[in-house]
N, C-alpha and C. Protein backbone atom coordinates (compact mmCIF):
# COMPACT_ATOMS: atom_id res chain seq x y z
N UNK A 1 72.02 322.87 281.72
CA UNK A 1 70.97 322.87 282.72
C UNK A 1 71.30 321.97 283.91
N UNK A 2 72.54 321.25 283.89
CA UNK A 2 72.94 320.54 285.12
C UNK A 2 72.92 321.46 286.32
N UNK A 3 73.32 322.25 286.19
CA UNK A 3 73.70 323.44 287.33
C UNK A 3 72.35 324.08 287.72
N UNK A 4 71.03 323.71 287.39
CA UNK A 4 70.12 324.40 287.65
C UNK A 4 69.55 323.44 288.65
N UNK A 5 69.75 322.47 289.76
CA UNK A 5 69.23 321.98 290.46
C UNK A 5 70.32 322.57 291.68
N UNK A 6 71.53 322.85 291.63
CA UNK A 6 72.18 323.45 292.73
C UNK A 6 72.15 324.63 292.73
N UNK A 7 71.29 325.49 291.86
CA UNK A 7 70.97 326.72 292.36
C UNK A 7 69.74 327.24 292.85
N UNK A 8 69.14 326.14 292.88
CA UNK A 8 67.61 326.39 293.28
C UNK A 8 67.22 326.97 294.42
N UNK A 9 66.44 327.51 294.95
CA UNK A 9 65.99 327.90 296.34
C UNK A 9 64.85 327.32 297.28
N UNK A 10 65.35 326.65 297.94
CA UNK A 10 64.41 325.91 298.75
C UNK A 10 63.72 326.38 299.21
N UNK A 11 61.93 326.35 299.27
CA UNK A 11 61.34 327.07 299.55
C UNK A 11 60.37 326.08 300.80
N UNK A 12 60.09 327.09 302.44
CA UNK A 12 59.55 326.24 302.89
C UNK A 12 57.84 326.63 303.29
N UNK A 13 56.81 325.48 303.05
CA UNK A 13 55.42 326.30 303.37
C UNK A 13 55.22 325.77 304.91
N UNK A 14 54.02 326.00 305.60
CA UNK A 14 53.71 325.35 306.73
C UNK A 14 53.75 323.79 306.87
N UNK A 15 53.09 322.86 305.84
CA UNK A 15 52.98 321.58 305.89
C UNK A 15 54.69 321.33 305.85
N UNK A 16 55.40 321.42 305.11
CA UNK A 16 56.87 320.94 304.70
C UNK A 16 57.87 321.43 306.12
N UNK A 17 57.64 322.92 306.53
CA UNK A 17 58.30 322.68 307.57
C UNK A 17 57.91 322.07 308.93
N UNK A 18 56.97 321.54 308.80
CA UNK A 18 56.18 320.65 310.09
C UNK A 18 56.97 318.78 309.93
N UNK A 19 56.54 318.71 308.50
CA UNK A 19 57.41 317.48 308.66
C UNK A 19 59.09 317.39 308.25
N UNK A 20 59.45 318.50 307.99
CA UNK A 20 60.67 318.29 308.06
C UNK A 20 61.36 318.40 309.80
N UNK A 21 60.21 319.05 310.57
CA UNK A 21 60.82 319.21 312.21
C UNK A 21 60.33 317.68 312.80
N UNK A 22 59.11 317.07 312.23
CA UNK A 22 58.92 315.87 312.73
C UNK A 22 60.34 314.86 312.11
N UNK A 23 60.53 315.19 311.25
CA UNK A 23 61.77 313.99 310.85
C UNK A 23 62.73 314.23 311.25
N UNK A 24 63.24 315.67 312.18
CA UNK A 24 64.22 315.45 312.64
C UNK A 24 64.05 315.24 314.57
N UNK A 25 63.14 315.14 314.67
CA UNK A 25 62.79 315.02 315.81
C UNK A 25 62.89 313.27 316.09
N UNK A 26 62.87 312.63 314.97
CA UNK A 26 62.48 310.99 314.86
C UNK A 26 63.91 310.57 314.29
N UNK A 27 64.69 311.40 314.52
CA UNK A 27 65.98 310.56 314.30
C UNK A 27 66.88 309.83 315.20
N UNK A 28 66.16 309.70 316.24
CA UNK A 28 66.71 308.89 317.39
C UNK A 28 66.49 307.11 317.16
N UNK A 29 65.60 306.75 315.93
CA UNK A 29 65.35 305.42 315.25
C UNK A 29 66.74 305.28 314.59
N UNK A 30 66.83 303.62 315.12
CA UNK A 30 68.20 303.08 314.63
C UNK A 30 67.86 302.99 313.12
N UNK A 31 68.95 303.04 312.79
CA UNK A 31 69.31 302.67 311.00
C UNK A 31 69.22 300.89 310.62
N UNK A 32 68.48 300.34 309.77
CA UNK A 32 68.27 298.99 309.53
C UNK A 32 69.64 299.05 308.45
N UNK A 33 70.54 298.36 309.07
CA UNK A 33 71.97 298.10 307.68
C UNK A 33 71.87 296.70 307.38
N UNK A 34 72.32 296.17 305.58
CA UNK A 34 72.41 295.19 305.23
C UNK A 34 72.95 294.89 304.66
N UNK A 35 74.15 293.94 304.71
CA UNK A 35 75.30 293.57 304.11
C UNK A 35 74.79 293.16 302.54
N UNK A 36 75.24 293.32 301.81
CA UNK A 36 75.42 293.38 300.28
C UNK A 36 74.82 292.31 300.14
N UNK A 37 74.48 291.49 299.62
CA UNK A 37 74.35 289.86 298.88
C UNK A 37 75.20 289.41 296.98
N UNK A 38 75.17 288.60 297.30
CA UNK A 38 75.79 288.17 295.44
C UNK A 38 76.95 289.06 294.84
N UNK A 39 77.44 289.33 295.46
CA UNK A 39 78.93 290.46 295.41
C UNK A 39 79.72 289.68 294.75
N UNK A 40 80.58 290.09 293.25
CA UNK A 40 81.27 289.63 292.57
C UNK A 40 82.55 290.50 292.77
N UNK A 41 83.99 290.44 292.96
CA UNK A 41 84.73 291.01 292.97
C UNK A 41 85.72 290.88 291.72
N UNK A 42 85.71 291.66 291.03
CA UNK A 42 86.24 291.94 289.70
C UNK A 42 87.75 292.40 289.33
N UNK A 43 88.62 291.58 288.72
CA UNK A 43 89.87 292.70 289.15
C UNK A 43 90.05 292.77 287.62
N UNK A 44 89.45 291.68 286.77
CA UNK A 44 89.91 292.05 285.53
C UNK A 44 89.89 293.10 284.16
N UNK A 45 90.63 293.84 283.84
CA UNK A 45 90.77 295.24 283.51
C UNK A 45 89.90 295.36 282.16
N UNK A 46 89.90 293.95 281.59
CA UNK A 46 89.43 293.96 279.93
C UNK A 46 87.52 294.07 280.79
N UNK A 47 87.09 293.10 282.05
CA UNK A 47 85.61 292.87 282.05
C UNK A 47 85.35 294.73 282.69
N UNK A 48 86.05 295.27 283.18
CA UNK A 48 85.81 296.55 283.86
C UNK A 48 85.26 297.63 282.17
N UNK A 49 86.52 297.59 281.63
CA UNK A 49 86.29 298.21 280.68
C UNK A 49 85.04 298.06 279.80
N UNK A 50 84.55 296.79 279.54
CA UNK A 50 83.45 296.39 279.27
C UNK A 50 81.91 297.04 279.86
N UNK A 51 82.64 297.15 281.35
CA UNK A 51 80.98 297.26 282.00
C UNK A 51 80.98 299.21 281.97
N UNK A 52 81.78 300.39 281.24
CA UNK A 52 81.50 301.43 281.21
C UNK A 52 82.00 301.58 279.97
N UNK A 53 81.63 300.90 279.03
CA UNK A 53 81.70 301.06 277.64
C UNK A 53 80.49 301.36 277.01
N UNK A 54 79.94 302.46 276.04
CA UNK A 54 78.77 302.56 275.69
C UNK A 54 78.07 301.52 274.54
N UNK A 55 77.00 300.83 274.38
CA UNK A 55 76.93 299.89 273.40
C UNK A 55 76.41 298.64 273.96
C-alpha cells in the first residue's frame, strides 16, 4: 500500500482551488531561514551504526 499515495488523484473543489491560487499569488514573501543549533558532527562508524540499528 506504499504506492497508493503516488497514485492518487488530486482532486480540486472551489474552496481548495481559491487557496491554492491565493498561495501562489503570496509567494513573493521572503523565506525565514535558520541555521541549525546544537549540531554534533559524527564521523565515528561504530556511534553511526548504533543510531540506525533497530532496538
Amino acid at each position: 500500500m506504499a504506492t497508493k499515495s503516488f497514485t492518487t488523484d488530486l482532486r480540486f473543489n472551489r474552496k481548495s482551488a481559491t487557496g491554492l491560487i491565493k498561495a501562489l499569488k503570496s509567494s513573493d514573501r521572503k523565506v525565514k531561514r535558520s541555521a541549525p543549533t546544537k549540531v554534533k558532527e559524527i564521523k565515528d562508524q561504530e556511534s553511526i551504526r548504533m543510531m540506525f540499528s533497530k532496538g
